[in-house]
Each structure stands twice: as C-alpha cells, then as structure tokens.
N, C-alpha and C. Protein backbone atom coordinates (compact mmCIF):
# COMPACT_ATOMS: atom_id res chain seq x y z
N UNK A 1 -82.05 63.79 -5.03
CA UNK A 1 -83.08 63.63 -4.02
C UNK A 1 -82.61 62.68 -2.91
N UNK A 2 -81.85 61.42 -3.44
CA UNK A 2 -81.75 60.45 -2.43
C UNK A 2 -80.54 61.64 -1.45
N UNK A 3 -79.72 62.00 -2.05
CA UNK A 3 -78.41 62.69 -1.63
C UNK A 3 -78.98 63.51 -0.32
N UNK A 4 -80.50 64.62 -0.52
CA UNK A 4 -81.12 65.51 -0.14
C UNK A 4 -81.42 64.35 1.38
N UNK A 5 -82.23 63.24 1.43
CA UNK A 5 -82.63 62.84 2.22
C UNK A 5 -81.58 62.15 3.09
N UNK A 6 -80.58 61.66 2.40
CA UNK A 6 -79.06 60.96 3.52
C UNK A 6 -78.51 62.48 4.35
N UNK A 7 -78.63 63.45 3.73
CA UNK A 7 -78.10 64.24 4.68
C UNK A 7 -79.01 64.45 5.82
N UNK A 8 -80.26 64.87 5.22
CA UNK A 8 -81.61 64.53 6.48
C UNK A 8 -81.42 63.25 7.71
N UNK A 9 -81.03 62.20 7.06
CA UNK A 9 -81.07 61.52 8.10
C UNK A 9 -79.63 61.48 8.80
N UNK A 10 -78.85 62.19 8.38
CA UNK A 10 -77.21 62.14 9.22
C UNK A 10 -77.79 63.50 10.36
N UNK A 11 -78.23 64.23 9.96
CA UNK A 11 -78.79 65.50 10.89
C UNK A 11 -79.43 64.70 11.85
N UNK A 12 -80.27 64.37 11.75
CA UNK A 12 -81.12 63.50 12.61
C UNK A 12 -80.60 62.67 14.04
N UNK A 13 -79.79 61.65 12.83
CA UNK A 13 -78.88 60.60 13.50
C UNK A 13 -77.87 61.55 14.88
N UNK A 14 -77.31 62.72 14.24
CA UNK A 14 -76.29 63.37 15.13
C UNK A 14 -76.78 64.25 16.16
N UNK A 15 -78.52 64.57 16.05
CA UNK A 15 -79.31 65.16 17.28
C UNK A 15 -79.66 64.30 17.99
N UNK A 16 -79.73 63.37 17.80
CA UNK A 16 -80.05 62.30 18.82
C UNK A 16 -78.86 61.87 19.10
N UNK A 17 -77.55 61.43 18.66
CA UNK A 17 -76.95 61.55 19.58
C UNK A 17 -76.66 62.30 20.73
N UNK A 18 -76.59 63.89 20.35
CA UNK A 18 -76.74 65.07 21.40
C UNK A 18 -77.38 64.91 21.80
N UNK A 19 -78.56 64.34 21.92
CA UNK A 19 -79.73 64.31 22.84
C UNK A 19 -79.21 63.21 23.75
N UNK A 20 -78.92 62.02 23.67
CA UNK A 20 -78.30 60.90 24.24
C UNK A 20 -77.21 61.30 25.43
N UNK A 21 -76.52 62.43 24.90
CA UNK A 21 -75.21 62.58 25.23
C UNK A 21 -76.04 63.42 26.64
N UNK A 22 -76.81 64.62 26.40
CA UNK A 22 -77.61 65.63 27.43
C UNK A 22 -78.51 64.35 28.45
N UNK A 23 -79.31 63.71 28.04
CA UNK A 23 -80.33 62.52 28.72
C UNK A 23 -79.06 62.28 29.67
N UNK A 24 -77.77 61.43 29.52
CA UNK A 24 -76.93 60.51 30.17
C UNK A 24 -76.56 61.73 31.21
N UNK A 25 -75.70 62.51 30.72
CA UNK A 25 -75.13 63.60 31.84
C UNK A 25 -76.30 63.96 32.49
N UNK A 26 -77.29 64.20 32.23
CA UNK A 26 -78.22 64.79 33.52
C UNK A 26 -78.63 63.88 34.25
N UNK A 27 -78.93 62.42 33.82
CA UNK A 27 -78.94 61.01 34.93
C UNK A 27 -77.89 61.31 35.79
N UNK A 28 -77.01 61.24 35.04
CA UNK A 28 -75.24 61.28 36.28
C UNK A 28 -75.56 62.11 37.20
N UNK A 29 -75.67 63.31 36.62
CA UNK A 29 -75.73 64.31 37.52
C UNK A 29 -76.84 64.71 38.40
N UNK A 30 -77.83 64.29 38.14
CA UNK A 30 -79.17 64.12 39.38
C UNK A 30 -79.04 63.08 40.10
N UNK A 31 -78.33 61.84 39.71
CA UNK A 31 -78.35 60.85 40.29
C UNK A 31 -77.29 60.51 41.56
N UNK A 32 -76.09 61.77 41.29
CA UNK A 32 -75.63 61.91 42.27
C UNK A 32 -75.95 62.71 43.38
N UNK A 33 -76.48 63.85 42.59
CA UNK A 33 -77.76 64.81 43.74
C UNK A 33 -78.20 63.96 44.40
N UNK A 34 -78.94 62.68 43.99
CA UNK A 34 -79.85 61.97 44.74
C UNK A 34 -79.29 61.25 45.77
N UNK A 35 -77.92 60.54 45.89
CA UNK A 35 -77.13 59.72 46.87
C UNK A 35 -76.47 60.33 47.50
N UNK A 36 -76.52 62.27 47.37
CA UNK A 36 -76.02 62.74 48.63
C UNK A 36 -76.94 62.90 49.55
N UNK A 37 -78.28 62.90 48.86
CA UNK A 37 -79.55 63.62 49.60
C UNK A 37 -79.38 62.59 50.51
N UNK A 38 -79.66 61.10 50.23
CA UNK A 38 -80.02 59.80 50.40
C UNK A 38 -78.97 59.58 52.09
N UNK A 39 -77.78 60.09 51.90
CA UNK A 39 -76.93 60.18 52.44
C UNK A 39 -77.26 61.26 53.82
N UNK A 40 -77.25 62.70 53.62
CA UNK A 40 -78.29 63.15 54.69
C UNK A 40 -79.29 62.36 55.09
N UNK A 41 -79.88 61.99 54.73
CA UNK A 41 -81.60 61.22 55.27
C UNK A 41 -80.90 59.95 56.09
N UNK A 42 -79.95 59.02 55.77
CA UNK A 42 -79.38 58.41 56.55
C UNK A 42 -79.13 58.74 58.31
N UNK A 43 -78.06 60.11 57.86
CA UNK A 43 -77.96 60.73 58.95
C UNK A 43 -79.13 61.38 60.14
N UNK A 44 -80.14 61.38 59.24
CA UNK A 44 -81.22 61.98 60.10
C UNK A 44 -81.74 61.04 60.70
N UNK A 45 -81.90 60.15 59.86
CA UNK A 45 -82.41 58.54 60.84
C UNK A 45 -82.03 58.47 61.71
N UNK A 46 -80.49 58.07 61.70
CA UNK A 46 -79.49 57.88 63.13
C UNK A 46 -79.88 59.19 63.75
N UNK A 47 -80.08 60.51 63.69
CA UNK A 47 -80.37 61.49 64.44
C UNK A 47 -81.51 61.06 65.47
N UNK A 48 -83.08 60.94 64.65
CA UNK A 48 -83.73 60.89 65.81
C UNK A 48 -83.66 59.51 65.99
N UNK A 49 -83.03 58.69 65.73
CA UNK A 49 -82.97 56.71 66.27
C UNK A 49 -82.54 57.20 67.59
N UNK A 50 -81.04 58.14 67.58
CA UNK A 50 -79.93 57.97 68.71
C UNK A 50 -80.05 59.52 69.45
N UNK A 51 -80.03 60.63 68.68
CA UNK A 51 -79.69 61.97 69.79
C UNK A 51 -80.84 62.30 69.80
N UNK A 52 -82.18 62.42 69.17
CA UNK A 52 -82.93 63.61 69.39
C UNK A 52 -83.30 64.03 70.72
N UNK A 53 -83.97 62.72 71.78
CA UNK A 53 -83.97 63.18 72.90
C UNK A 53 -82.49 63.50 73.59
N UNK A 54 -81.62 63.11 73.30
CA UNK A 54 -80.47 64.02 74.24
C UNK A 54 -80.38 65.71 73.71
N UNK A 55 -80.82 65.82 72.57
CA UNK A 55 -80.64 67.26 71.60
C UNK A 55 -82.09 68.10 72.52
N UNK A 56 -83.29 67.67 72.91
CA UNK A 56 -84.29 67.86 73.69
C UNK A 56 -83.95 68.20 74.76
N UNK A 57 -83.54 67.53 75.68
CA UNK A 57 -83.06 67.37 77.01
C UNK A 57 -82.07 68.26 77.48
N UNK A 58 -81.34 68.64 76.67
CA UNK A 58 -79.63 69.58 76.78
C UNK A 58 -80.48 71.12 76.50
N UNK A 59 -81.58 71.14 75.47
CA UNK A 59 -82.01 72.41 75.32
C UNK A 59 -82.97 72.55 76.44
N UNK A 60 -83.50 71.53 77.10
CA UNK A 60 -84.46 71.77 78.49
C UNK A 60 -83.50 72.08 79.70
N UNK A 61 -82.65 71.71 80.01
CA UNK A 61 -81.67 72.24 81.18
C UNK A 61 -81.08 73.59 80.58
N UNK A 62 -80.75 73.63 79.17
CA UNK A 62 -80.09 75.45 79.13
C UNK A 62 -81.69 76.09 79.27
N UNK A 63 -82.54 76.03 78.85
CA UNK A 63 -83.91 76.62 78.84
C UNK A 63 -84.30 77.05 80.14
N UNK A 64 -83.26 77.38 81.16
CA UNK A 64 -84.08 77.56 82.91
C UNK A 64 -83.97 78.83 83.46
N UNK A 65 -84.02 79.41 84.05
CA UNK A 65 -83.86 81.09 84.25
C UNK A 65 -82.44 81.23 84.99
N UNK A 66 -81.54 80.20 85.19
CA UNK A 66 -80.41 79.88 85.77
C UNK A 66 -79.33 79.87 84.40
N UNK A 67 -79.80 79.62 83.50
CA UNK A 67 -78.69 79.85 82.06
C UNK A 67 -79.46 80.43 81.03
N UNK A 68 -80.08 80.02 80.31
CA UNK A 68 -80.64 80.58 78.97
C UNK A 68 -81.33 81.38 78.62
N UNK A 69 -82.17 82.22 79.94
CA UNK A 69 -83.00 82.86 79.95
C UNK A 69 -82.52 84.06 80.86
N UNK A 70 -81.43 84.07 81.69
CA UNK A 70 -80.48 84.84 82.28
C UNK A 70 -79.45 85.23 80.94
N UNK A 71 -78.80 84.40 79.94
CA UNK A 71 -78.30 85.40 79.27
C UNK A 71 -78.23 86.12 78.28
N UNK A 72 -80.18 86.30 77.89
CA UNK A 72 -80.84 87.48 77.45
C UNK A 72 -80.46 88.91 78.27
N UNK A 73 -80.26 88.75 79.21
CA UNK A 73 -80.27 89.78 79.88
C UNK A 73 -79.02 90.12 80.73
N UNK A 74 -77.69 89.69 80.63
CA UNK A 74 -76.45 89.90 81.20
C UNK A 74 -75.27 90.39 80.08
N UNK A 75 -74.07 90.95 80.18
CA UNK A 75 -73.28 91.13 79.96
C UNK A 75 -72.15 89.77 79.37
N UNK A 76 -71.18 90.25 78.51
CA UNK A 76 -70.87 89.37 77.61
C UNK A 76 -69.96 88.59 79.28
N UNK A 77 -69.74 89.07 79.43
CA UNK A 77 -68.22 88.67 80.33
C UNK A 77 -69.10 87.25 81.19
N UNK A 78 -70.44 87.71 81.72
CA UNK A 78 -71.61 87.28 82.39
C UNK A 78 -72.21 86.20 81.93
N UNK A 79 -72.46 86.15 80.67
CA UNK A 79 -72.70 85.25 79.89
C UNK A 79 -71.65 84.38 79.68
N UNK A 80 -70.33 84.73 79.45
CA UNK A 80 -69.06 83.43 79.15
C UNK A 80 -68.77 82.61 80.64
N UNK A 81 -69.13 83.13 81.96
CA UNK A 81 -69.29 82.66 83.25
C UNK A 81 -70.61 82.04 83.23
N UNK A 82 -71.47 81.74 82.40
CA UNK A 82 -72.70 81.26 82.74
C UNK A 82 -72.44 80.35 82.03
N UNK A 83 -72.26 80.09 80.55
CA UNK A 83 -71.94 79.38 79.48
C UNK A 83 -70.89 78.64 80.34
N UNK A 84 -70.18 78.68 80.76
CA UNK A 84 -68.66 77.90 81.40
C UNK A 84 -69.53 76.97 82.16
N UNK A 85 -70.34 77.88 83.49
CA UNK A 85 -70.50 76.54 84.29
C UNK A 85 -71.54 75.78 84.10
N UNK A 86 -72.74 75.80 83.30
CA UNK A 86 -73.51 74.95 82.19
C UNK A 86 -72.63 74.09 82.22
N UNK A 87 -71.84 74.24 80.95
CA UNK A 87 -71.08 73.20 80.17
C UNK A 87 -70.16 72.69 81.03
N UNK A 88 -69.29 73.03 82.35
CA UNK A 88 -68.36 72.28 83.72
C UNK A 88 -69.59 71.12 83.97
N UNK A 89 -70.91 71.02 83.88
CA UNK A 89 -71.13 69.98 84.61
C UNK A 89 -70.92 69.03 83.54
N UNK A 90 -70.52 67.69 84.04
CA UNK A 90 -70.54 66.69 83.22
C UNK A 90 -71.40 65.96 82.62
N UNK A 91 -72.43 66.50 82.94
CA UNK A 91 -73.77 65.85 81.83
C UNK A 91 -74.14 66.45 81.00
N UNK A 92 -73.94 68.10 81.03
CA UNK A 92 -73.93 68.98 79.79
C UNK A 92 -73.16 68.76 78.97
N UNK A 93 -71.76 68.70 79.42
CA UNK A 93 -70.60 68.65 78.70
C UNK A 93 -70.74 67.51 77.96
N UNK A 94 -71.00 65.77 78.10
CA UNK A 94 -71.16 64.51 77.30
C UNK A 94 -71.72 65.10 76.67
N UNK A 95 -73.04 65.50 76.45
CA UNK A 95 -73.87 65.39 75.27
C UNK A 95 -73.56 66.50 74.88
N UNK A 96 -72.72 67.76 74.68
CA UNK A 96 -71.92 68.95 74.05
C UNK A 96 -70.88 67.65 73.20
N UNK A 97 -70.09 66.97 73.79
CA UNK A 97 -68.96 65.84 72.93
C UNK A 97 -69.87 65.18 72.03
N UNK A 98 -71.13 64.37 72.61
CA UNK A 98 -71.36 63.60 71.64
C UNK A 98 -72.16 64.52 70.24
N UNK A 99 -72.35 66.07 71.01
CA UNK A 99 -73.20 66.40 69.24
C UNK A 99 -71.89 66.75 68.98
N UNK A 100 -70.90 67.37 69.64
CA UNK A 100 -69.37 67.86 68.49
C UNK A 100 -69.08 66.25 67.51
N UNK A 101 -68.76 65.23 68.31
CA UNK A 101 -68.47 63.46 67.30
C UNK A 101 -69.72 63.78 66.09
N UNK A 102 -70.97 64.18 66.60
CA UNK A 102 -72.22 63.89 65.18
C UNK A 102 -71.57 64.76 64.55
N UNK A 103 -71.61 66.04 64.27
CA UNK A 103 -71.13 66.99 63.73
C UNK A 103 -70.14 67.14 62.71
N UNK A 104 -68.95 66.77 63.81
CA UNK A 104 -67.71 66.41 63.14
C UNK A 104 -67.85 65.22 61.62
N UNK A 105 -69.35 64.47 62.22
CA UNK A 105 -69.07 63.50 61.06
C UNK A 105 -69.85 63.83 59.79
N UNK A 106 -70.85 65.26 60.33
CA UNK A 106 -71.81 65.07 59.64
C UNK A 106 -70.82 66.61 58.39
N UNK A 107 -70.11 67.29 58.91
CA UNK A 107 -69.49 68.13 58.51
C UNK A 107 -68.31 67.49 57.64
N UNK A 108 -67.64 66.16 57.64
CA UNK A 108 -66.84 65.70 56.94
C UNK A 108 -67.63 64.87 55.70
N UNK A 109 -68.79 64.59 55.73
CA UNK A 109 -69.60 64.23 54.56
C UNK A 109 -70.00 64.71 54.29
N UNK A 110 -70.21 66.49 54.34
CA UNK A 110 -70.47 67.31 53.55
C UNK A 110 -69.50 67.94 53.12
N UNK A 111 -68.56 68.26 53.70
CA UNK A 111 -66.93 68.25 52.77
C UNK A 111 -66.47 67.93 51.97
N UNK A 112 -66.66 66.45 51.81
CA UNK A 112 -66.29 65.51 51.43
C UNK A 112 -66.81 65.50 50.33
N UNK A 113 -68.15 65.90 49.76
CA UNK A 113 -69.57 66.10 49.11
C UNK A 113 -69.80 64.46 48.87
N UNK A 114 -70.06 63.69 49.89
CA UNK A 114 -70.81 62.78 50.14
C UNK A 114 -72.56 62.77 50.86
N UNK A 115 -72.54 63.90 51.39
CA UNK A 115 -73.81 64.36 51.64
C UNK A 115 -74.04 65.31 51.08
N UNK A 116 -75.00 65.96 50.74
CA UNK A 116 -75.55 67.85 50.35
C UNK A 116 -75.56 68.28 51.48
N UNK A 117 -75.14 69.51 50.88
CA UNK A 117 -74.95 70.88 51.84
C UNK A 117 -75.96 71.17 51.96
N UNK A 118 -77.00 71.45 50.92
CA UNK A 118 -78.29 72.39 51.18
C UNK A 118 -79.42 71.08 52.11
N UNK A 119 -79.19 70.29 52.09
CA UNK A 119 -80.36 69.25 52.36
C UNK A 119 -79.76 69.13 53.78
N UNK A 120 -78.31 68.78 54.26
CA UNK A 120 -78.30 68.88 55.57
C UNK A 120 -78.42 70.62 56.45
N UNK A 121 -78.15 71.29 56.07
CA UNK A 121 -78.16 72.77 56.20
C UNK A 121 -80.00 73.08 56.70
N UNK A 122 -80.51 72.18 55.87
CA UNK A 122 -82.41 72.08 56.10
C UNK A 122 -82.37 71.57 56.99
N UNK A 123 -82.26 70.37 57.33
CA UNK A 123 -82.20 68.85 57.99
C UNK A 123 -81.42 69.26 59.66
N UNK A 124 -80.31 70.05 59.89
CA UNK A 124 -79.75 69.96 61.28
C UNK A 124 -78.86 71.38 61.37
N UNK A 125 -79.32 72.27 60.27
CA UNK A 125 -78.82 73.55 60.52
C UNK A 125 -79.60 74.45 62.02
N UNK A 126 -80.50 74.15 62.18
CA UNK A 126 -81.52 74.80 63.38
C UNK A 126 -80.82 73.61 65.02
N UNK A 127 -80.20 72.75 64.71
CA UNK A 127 -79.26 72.25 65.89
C UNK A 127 -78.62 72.36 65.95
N UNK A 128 -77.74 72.78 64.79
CA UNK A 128 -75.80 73.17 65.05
C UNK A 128 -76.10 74.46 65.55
N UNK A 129 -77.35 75.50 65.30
CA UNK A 129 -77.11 76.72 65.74
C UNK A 129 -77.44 76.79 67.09
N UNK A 130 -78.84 75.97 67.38
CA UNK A 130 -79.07 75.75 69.11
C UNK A 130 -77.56 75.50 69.78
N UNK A 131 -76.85 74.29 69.42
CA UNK A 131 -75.47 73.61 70.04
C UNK A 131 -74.70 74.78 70.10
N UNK A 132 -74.17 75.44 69.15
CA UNK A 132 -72.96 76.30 69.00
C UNK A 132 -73.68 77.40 69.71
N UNK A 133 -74.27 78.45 69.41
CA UNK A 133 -74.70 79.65 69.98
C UNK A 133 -74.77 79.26 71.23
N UNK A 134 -75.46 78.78 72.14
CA UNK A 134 -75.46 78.09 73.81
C UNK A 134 -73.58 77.47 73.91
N UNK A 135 -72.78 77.18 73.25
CA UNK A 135 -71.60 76.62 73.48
C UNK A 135 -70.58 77.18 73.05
N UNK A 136 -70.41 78.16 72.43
CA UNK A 136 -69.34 78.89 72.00
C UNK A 136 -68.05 79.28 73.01
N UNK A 137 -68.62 79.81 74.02
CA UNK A 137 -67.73 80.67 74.99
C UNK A 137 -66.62 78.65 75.43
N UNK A 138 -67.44 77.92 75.69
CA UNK A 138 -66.89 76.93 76.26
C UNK A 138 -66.58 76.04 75.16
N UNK A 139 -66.60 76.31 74.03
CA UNK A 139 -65.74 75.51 73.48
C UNK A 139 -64.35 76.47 72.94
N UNK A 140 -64.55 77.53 72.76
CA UNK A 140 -63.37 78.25 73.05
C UNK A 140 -62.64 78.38 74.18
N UNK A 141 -63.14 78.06 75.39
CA UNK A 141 -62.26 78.27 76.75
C UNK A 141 -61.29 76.67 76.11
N UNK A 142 -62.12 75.83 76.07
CA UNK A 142 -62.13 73.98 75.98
C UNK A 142 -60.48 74.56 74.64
N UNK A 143 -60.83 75.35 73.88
CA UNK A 143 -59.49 75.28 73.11
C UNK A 143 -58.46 75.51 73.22
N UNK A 144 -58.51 76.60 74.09
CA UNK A 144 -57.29 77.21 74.44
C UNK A 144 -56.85 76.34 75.62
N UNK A 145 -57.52 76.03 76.83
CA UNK A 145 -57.11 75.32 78.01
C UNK A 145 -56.39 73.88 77.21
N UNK A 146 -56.84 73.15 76.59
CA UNK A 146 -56.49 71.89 75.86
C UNK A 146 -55.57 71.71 74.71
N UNK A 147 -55.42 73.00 74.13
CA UNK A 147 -54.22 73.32 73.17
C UNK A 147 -54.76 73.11 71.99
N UNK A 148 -56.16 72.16 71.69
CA UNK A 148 -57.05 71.36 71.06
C UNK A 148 -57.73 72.43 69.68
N UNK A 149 -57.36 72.99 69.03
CA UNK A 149 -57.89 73.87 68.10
C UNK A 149 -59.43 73.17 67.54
N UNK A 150 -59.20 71.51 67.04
CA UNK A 150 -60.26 71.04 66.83
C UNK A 150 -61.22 70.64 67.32
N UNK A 151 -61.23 71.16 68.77
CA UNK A 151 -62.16 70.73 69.53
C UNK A 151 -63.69 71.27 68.78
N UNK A 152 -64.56 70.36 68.73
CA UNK A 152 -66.20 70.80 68.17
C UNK A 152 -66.02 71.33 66.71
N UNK A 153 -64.80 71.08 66.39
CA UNK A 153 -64.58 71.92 64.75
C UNK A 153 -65.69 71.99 64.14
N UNK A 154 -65.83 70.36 63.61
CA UNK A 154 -67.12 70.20 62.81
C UNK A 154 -68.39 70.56 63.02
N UNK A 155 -68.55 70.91 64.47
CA UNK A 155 -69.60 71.87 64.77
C UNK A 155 -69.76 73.65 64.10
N UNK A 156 -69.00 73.88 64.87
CA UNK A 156 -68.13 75.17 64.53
C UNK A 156 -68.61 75.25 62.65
N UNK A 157 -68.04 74.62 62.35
CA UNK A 157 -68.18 74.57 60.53
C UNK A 157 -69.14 74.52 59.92
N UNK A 158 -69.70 73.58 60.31
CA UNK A 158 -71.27 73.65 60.18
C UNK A 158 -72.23 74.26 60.24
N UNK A 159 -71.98 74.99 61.20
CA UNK A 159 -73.21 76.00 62.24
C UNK A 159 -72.64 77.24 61.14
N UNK A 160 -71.47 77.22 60.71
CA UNK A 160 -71.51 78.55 59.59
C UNK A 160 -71.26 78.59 58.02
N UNK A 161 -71.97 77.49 57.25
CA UNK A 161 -72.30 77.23 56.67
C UNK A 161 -73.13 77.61 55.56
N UNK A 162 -72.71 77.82 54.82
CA UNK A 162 -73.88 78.85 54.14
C UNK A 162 -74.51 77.66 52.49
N UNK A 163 -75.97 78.07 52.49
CA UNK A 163 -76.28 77.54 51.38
C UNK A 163 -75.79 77.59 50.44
N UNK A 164 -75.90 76.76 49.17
CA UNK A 164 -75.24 76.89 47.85
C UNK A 164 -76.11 76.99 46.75
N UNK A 165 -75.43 77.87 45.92
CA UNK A 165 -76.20 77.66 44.60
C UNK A 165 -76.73 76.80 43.65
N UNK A 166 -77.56 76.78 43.24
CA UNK A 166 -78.12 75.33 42.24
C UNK A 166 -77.06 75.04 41.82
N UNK A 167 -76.28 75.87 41.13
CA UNK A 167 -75.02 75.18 39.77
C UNK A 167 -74.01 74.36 40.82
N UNK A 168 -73.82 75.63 41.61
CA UNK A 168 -72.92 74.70 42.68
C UNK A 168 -73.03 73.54 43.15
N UNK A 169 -74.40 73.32 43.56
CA UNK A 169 -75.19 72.16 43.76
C UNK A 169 -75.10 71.31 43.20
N UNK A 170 -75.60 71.25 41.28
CA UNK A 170 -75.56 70.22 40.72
C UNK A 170 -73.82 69.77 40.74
N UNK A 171 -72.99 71.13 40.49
CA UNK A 171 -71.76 70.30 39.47
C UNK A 171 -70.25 70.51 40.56
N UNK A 172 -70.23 69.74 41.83
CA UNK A 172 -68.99 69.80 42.45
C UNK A 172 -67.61 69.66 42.04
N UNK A 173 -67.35 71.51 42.12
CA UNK A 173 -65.77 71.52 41.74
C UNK A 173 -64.94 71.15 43.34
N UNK A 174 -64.51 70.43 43.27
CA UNK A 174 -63.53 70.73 44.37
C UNK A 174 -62.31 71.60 44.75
C-alpha cells in the first residue's frame, strides 16, 4: 500500500514539474510578445509627439487637383511626371527623407524582432502605404540618379510587409 501511494506521489511530483516547466516557457514567451509590442507603442509615441502633423500636411499638399487627384485619372508615364515634380520641391521631398529615416528605423526593429510585425503593421501600415504609393516613381528615379539602392529602403520594406502567423508570432526563428 505504502509502495502504491509513493508512486502516486512521484506521478504527481513529475506533473507539476511539467506544469512548471509549460507556466515558465509561456511567461518567456508572452513576455517577450509583450516588449516588442511595448516597443511599437514607443514608436508611436514619438510618431504623433514628432511626425504626425508633418504625415497630415504632406498628405494635404498631395491631396490637390494638381497631384493626387489628377493621378486618378492620367497615364502611368503622367503620373511618374507628376509624382517627380511633387517630390522636386524641397518641402515635399524633407518630409519624404524624414518618413524614409522613421521607417528605416522602424523597419530595422522589426527585423531585428525588437518590435512586432503584426502590432506595427496595425500601428503605421496605413502610412507606409499613404508614403510609398504617392512616392514610388521618385524614389525610384532618387535610385537610379544617386546610385543609392537604399534610398527609402526601410520604407519600401515595410509598406510590403505582410502579417504573420500566431506561431510565427509567438516563437521567432531567425
């Protein structure tokens, strides 16, 4: 009988360890979920602290019947001549550099998997696509004229980006 009950309690003893062992890995592993999220939300701070009104402002000057609303209705060739001289003026163009610098940084901490993909993808996927779609033609002219392949990369990367799967999510293979 005693024999009957020591094995009872070694069963016991060794599910709770497994249980111990499952509890710890899923802390780890949510808890790093949580300091990438934490990590986006950072970034968003500094977003609307520092760009949102320049991210406002850049979509109110393409928004005029002189660019953005003219190339609904023109030809591709028409559109990469419209897109060009937008982005030639130099006040379009700064704040085109300064979202490519956000970008670039916000695309290397999600690389990096220091931020989440899916939480920034929520968070500034609807601005990399405003930025890039309105900037494409001219950051491709900007590449080839400059020799510069990385010009806006991290834009570029970003803006095509695709969500990830939970598993993917929780367990980063690199």
């Amino acid at each position: 009988m005693w024999a009957h009950i020591a094995r009872i309690a070694t069963i016991v003893q060794n599910l709770t360890i497994i249980g111990g062992i499952i509890v710890g890995l899923s802390s780890l592993v949510f808890g790093q979920l949580g300091s990438r999220i934490e990590a986006v939300g950072a970034r968003r701070t500094d977003y609307i602290n520092n760009l949102r009104k320049e991210y406002v402002a850049l979509l109110a000057r393409w928004d005029v019947p002189a660019y953005g609303r003219k190339v609904l209705t023109t030809t591709k060739d028409d559109t990469k001549k419209i897109v060009l001289t937008f982005y030639n003026d130099p006040t379009n163009e700064a704040s085109l550099l300064t979202f490519g610098d956000f970008f670039d940084e916000l695309w290397y901490c999600v690389s990096a998997h220091l931020c989440d993909q899916n939480t920034a993808i929520d968070e500034f996927g609807t601005q990399a696509r405003d930025i890039y779609e309105s900037s494409a033609y001219y950051i491709d002219d900007k590449r080839q004229q400059d020799r510069d392949p990385d010009f806006c990369a991290g834009l570029e990367k970003f803006y095509r980006l695709e969500p990830q799967g939970y598993l993917a999510r929780l367990f980063i293979i690199p």
